[in-house]
Protein backbone atom coordinates (compact mmCIF):
# COMPACT_ATOMS: atom_id res chain seq x y z
CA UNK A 1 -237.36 -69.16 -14.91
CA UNK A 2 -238.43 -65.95 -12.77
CA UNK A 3 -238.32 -62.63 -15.26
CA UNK A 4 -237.59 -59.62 -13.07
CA UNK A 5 -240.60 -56.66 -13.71
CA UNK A 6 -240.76 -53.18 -12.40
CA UNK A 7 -243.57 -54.13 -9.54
CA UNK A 8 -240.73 -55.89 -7.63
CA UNK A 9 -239.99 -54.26 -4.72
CA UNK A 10 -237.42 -54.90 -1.30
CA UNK A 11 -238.56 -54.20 1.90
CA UNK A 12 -237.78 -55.00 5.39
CA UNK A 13 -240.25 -57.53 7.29
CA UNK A 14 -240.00 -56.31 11.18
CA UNK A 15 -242.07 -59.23 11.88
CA UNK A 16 -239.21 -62.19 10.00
CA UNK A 17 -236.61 -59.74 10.54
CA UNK A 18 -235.38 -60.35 7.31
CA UNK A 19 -235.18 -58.30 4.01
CA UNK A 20 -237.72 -59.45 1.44
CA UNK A 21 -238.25 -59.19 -2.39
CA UNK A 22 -241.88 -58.58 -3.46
CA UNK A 23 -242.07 -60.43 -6.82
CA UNK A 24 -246.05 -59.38 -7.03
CA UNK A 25 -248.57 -62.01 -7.36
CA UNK A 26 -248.71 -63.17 -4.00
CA UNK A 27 -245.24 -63.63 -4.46
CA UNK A 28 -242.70 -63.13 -1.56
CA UNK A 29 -239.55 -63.85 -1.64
CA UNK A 30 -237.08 -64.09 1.60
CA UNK A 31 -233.11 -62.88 1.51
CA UNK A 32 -230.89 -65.51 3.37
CA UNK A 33 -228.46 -62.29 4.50
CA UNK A 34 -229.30 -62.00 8.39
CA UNK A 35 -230.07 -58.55 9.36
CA UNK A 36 -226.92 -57.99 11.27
CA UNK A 37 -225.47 -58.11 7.79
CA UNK A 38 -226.94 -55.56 6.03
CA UNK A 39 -226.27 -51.89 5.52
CA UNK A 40 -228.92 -49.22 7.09
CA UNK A 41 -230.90 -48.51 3.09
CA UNK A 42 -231.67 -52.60 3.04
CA UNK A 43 -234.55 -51.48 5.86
CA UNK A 44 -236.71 -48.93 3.46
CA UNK A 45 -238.49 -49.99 0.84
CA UNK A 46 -237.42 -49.42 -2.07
CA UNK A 47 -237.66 -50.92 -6.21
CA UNK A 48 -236.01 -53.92 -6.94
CA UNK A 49 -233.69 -51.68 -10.26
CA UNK A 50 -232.75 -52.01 -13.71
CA UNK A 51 -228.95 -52.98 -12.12
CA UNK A 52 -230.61 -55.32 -9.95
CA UNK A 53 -232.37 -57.11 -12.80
CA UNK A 54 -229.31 -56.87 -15.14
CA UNK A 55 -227.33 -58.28 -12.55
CA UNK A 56 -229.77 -61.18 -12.35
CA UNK A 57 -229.72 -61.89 -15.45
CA UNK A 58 -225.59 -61.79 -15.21
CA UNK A 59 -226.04 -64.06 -12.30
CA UNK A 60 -228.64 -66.85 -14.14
CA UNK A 61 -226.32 -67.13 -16.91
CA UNK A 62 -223.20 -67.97 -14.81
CA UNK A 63 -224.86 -70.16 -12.35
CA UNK A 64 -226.21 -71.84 -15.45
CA UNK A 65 -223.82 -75.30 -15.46
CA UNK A 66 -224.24 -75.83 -12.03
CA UNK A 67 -226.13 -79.26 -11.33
CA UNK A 68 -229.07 -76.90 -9.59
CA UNK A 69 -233.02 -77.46 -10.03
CA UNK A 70 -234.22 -74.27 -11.49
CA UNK A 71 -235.97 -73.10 -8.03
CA UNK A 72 -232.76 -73.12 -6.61
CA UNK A 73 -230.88 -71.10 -9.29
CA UNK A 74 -233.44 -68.99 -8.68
CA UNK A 75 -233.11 -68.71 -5.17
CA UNK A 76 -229.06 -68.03 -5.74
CA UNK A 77 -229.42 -65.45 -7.98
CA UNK A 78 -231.49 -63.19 -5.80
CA UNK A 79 -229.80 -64.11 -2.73
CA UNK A 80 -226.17 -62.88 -5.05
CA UNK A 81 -228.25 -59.91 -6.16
CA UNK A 82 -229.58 -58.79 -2.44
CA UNK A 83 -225.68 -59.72 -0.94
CA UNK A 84 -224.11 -57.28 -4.04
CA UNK A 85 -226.36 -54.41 -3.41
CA UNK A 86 -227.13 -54.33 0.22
CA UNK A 87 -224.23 -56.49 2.29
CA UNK A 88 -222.44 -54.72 4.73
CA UNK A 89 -218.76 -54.86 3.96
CA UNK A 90 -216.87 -57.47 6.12
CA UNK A 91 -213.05 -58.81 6.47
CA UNK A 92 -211.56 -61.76 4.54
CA UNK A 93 -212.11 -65.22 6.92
CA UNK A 94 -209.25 -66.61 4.62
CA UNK A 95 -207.67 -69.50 7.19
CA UNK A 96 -210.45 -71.70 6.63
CA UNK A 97 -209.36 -72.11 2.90
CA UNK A 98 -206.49 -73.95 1.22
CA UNK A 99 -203.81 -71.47 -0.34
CA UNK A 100 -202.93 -72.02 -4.24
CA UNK A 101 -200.31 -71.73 -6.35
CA UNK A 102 -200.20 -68.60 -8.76
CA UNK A 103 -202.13 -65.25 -8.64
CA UNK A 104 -205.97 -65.36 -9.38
CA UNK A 105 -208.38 -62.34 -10.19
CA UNK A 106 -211.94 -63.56 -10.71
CA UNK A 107 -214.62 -61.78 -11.93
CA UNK A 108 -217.68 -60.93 -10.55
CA UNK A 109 -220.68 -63.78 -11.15
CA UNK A 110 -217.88 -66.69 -11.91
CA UNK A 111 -218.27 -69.78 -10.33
CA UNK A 112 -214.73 -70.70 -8.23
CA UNK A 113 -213.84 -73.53 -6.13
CA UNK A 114 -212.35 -73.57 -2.40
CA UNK A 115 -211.03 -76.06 -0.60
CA UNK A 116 -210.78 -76.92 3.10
CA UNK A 117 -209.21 -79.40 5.16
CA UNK A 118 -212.88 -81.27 4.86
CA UNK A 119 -213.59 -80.71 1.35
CA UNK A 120 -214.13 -78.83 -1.47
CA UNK A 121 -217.43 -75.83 -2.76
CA UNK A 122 -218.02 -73.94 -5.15
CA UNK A 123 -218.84 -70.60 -5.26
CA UNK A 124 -220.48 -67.48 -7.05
CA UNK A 125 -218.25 -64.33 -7.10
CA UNK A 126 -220.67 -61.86 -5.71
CA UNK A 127 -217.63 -58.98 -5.85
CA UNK A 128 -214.13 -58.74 -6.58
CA UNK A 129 -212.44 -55.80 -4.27
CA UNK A 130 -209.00 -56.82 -5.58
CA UNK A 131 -207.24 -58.71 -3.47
CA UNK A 132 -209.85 -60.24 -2.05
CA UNK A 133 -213.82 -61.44 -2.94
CA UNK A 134 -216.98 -61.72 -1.13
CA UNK A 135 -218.73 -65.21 -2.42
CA UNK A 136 -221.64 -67.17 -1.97
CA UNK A 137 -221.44 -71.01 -1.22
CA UNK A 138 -222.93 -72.39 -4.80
CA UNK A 139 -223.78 -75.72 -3.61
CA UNK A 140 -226.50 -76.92 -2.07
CA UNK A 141 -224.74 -79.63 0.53
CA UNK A 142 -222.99 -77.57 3.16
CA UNK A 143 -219.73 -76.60 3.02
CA UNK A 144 -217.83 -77.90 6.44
CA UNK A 145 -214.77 -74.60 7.31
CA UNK A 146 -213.55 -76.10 10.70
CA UNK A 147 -215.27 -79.24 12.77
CA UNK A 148 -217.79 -77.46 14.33
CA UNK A 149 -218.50 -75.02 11.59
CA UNK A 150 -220.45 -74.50 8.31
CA UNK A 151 -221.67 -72.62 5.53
CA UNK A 152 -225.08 -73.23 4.30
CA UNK A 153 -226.37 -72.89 0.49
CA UNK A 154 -225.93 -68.70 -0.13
CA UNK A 155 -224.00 -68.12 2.81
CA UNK A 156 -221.55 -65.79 2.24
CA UNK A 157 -217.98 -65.29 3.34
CA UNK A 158 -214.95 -63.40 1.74
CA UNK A 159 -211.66 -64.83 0.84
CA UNK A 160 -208.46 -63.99 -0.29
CA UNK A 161 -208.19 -64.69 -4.45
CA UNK A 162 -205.21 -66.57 -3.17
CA UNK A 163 -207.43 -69.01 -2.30
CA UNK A 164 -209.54 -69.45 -5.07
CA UNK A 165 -209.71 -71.85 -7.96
CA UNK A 166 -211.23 -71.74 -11.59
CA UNK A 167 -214.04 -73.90 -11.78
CA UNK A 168 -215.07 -75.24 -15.43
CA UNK A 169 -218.55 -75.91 -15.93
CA UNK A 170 -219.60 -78.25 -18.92
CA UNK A 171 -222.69 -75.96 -20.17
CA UNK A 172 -225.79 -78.46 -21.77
CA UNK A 173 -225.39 -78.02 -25.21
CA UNK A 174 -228.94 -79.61 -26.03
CA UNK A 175 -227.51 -81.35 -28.78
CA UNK A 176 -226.93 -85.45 -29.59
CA UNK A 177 -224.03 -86.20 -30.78
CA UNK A 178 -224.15 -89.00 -33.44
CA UNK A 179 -220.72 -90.83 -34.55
């Protein structure tokens, strides 16, 4: 797995008008957020923190379960990491989602489920704001909203806890169990 060190840096890259993470090394690694999206400090440069890397780390462990090759866990957890620290904020699109039954407050970095008309996700809390939660689509198939529209892996959209799930992940216990 990736370790987070002090020579990463974000920057803005004029040229792929996207926000990148410098992992050093010849390393480069390119946010999924479109530019539109993010707020005005995502265009300096500037070092990827001790919160950023601690929230990686929070991130890792709770996208752990998910049936996701280790590149791609990768790939989610700075993708959740760039959308909690540098995503503008945006209103709830809450009618593409199923409502449930009962009151739910998730936490930020748990994996929840959502459900449309066309299927069912899952997806990584990025932040709780209390009623609602922006989230990133956790699953590497798209995620179909309406006919005609999609989310791709670490899109992001925020919903109404309303319409949220909890998700239980079996976690590999790397153990045989002999009866």
């Amino acid at each position: 797995m990736l370790k987070p060190n002090n020579s990463w840096t974000w920057y803005y890259d004029q040229k792929n008008d996207s926000l990148m993470l410098d992992l050093g090394e010849e390393m480069v690694f390119r946010v999924s957020i479109p530019s539109k999206h993010l707020i005005a400090c995502a265009f300096s440069r500037c070092e990827f923190t001790v919160d950023d890397a601690s929230t990686y780390q929070t991130y890792l462990e709770s996208i752990s379960g998910l049936d996701l090759s280790a590149p791609r866990k990768v790939e989610l957890a700075l993708n959740a990491v760039a959308a909690s620290r540098f995503h503008k904020p945006m209103m709830p699109k809450s009618w593409f989602f199923s409502q449930q039954e009962g009151a739910y407050t998730p936490y930020n970095g748990e994996i929840i489920g959502l459900d449309t008309d066309f299927g069912s996700a899952r997806y990584l809390v990025i932040e709780n704001s209390g009623c609602a939660s922006l989230c990133m689509l956790a699953d590497v198939e798209p995620h179909v909203l309406a006919s005609g529209k999609e989310l791709e892996f670490c899109g992001i959209i925020k919903v109404m806890n309303d319409r949220m799930q909890a998700i239980h992940l079996d976690a590999e216990l790397g153990l045989a169990l002999v009866g």
